[in-house]
PDB file of N, CA and C in Angstrom:
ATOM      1  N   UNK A   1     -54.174  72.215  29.955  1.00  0.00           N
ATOM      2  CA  UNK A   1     -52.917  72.953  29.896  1.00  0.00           C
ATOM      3  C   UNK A   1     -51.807  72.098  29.306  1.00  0.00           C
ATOM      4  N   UNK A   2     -52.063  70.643  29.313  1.00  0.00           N
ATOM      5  CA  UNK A   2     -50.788  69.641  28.466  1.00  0.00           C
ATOM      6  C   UNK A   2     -50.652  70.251  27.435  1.00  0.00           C
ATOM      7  N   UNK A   3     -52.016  70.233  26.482  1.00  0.00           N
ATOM      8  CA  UNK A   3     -51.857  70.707  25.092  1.00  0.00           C
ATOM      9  C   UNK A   3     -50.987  71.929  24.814  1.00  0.00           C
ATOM     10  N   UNK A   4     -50.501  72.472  25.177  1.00  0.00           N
ATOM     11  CA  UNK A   4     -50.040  73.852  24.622  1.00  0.00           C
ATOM     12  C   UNK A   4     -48.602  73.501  25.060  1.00  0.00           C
ATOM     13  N   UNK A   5     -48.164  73.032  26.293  1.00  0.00           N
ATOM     14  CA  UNK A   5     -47.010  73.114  26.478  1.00  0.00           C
ATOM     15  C   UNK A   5     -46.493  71.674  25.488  1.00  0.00           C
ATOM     16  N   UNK A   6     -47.036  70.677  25.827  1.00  0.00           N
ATOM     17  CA  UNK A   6     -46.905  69.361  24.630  1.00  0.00           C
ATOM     18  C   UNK A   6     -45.995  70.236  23.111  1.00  0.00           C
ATOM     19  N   UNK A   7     -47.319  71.498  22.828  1.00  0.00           N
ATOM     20  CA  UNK A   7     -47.092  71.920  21.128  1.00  0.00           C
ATOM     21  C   UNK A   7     -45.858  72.664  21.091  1.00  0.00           C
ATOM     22  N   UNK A   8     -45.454  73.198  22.630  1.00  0.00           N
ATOM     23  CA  UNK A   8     -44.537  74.336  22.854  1.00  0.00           C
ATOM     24  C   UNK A   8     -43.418  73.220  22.583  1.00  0.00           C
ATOM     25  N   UNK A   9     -43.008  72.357  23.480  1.00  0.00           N
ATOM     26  CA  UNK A   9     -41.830  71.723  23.427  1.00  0.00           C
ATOM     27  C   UNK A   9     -41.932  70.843  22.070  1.00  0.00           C
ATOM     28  N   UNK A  10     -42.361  70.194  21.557  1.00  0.00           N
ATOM     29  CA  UNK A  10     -42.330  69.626  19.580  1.00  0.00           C
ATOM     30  C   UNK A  10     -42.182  70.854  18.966  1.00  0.00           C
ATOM     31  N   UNK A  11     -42.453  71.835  19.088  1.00  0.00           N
ATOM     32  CA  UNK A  11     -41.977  73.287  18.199  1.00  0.00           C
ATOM     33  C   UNK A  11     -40.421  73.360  18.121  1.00  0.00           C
ATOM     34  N   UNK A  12     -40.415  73.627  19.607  1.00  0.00           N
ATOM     35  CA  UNK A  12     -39.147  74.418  20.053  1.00  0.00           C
ATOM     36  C   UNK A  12     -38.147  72.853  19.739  1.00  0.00           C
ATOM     37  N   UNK A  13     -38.197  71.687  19.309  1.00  0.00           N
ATOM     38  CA  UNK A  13     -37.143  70.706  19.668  1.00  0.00           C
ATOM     39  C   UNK A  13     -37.494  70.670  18.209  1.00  0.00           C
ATOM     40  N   UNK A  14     -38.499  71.008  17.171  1.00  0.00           N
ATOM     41  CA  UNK A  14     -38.354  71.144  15.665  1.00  0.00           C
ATOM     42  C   UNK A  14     -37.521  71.983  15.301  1.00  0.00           C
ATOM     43  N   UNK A  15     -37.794  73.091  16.453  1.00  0.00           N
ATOM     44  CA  UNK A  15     -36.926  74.138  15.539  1.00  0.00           C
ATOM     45  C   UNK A  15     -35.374  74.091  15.862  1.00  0.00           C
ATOM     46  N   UNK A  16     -35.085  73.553  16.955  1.00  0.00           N
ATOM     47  CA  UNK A  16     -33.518  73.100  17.303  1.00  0.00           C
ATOM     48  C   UNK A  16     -33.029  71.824  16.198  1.00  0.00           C
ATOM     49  N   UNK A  17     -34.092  70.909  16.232  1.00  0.00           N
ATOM     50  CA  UNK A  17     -33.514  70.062  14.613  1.00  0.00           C
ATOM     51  C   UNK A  17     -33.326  70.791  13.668  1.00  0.00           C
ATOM     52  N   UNK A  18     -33.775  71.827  13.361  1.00  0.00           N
ATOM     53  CA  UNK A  18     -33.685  72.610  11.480  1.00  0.00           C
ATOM     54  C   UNK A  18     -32.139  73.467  11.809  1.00  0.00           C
ATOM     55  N   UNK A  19     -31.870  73.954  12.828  1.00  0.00           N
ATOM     56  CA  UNK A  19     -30.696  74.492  13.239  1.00  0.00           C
ATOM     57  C   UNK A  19     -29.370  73.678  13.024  1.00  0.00           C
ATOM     58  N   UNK A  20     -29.687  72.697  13.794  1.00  0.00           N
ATOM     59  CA  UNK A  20     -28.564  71.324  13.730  1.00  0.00           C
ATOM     60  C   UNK A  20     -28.267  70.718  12.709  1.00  0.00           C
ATOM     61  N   UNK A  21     -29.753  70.882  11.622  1.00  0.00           N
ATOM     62  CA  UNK A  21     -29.450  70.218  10.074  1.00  0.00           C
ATOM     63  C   UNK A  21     -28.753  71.315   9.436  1.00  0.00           C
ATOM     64  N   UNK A  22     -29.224  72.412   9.601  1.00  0.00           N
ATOM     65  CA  UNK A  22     -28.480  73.995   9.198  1.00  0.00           C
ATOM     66  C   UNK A  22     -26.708  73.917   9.289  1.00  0.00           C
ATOM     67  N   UNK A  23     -26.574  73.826  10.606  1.00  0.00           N
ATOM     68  CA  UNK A  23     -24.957  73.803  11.030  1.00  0.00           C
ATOM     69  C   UNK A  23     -24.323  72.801  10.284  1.00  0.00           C
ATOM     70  N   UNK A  24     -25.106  71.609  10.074  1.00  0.00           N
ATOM     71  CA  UNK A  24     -24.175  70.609   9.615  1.00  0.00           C
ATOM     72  C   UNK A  24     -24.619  70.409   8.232  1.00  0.00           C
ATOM     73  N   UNK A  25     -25.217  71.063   7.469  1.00  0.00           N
ATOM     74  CA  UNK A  25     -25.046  71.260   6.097  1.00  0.00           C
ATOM     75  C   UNK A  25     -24.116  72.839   5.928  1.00  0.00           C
ATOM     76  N   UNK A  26     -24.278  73.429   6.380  1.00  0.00           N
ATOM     77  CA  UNK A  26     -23.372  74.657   5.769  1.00  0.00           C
ATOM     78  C   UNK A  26     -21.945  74.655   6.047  1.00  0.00           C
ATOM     79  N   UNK A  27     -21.634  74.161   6.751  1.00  0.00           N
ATOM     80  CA  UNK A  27     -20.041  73.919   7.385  1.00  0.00           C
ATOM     81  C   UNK A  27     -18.747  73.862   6.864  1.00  0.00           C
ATOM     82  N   UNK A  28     -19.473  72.583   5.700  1.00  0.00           N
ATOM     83  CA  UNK A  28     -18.570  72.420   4.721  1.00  0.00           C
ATOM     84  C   UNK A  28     -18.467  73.033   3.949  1.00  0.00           C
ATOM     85  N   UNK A  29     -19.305  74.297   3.561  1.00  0.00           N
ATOM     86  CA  UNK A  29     -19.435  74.882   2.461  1.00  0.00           C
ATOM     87  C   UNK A  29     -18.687  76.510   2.834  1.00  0.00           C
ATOM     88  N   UNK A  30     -19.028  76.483   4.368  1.00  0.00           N
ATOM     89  CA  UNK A  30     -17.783  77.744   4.814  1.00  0.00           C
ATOM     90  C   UNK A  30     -16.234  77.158   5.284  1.00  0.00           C
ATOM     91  N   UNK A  31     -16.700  76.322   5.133  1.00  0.00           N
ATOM     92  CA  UNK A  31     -14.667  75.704   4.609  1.00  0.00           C
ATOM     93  C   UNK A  31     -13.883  75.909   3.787  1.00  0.00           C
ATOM     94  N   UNK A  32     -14.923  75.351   3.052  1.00  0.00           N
ATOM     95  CA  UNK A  32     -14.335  75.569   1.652  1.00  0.00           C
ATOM     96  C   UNK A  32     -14.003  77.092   1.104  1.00  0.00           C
ATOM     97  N   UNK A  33     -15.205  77.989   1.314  1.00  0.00           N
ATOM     98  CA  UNK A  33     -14.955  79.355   1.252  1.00  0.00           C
ATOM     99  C   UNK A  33     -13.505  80.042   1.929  1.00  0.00           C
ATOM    100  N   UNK A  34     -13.145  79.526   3.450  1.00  0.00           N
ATOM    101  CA  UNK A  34     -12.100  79.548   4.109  1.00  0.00           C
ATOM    102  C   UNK A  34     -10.623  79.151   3.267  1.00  0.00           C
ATOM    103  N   UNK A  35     -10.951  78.085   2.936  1.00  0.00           N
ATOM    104  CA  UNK A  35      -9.847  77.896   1.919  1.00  0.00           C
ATOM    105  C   UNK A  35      -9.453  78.405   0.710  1.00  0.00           C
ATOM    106  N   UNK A  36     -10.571  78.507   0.418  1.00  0.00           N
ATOM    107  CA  UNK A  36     -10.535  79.237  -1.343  1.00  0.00           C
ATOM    108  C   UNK A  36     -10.112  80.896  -0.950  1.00  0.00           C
ATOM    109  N   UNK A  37     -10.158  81.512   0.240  1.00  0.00           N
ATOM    110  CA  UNK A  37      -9.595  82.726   0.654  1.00  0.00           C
ATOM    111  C   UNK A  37      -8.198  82.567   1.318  1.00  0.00           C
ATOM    112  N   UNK A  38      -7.781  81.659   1.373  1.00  0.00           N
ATOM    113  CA  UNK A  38      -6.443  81.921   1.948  1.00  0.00           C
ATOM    114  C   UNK A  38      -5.479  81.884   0.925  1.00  0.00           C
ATOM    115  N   UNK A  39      -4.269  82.643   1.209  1.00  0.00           N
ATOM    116  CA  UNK A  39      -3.608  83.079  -0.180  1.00  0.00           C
ATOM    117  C   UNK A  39      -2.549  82.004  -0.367  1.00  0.00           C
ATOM    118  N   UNK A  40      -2.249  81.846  -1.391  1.00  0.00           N
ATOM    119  CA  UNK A  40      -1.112  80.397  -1.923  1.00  0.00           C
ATOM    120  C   UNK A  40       0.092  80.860  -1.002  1.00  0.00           C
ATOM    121  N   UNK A  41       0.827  79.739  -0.660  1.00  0.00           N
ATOM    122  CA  UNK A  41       2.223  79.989   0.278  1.00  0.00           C
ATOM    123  C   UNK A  41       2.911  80.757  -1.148  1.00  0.00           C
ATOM    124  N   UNK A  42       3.798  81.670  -0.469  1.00  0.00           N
ATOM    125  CA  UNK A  42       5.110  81.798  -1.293  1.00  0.00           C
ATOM    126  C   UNK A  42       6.023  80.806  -2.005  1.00  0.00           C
ATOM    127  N   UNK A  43       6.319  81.022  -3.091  1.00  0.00           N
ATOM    128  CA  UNK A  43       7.477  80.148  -3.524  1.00  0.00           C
ATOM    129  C   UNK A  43       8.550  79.630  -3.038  1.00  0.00           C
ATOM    130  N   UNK A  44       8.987  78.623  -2.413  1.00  0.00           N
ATOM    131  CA  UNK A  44       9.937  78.443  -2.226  1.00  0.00           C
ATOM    132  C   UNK A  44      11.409  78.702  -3.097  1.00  0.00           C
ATOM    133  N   UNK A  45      12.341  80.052  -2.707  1.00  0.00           N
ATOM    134  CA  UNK A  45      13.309  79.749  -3.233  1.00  0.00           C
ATOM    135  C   UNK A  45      14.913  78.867  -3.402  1.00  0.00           C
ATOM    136  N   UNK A  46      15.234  78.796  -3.638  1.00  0.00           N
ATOM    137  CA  UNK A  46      16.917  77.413  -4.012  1.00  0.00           C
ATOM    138  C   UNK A  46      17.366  78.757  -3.501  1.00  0.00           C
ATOM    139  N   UNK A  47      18.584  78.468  -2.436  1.00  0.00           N
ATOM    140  CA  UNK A  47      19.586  79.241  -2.419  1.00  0.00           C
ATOM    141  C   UNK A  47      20.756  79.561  -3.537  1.00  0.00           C
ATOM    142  N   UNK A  48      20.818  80.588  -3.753  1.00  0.00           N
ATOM    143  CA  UNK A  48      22.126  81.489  -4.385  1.00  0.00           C
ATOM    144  C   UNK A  48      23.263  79.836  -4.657  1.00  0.00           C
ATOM    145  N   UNK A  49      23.870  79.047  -5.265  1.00  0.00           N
ATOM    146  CA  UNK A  49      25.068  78.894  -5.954  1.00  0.00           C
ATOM    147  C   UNK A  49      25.688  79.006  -5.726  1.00  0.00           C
ATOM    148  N   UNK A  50      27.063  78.958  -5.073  1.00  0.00           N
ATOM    149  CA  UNK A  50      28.491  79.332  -5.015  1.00  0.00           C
ATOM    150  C   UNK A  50      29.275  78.517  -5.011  1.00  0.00           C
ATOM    151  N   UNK A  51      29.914  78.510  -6.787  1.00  0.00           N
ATOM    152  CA  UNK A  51      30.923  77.344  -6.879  1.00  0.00           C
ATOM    153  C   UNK A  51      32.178  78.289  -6.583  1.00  0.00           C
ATOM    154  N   UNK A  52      32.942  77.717  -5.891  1.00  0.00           N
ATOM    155  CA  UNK A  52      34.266  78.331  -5.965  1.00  0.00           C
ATOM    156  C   UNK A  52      35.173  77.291  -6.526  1.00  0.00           C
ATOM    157  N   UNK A  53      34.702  76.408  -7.123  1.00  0.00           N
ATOM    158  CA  UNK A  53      35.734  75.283  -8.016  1.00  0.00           C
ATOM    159  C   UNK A  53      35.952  75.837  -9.865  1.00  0.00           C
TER     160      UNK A  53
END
């Protein structure tokens, strides 16, 4: 009965590594997407002028 549970847990802790390599390769790449969707700030405008000289 070792054998199977042995293969069960190296499966299941393979397949939690491919997840963890998953998360931390794509991350940066939905960042970037995050950013590239957010819209440019507004312009800052100069206030209006008023010489009274």
């Amino acid at each position: 009965m070792a054998g199977p549970v042995t293969g069960a847990v190296v499966l299941g802790g393979f397949f939690v590594l491919v997840a963890v390599v998953g998360l931390v390769v794509l991350m940066p790449l939905h960042r970037a997407d995050r950013e590239a969707a957010r819209p440019a700030p507004a312009p800052v405008r100069e206030p209006a002028r008023t010489d009274s000289a």
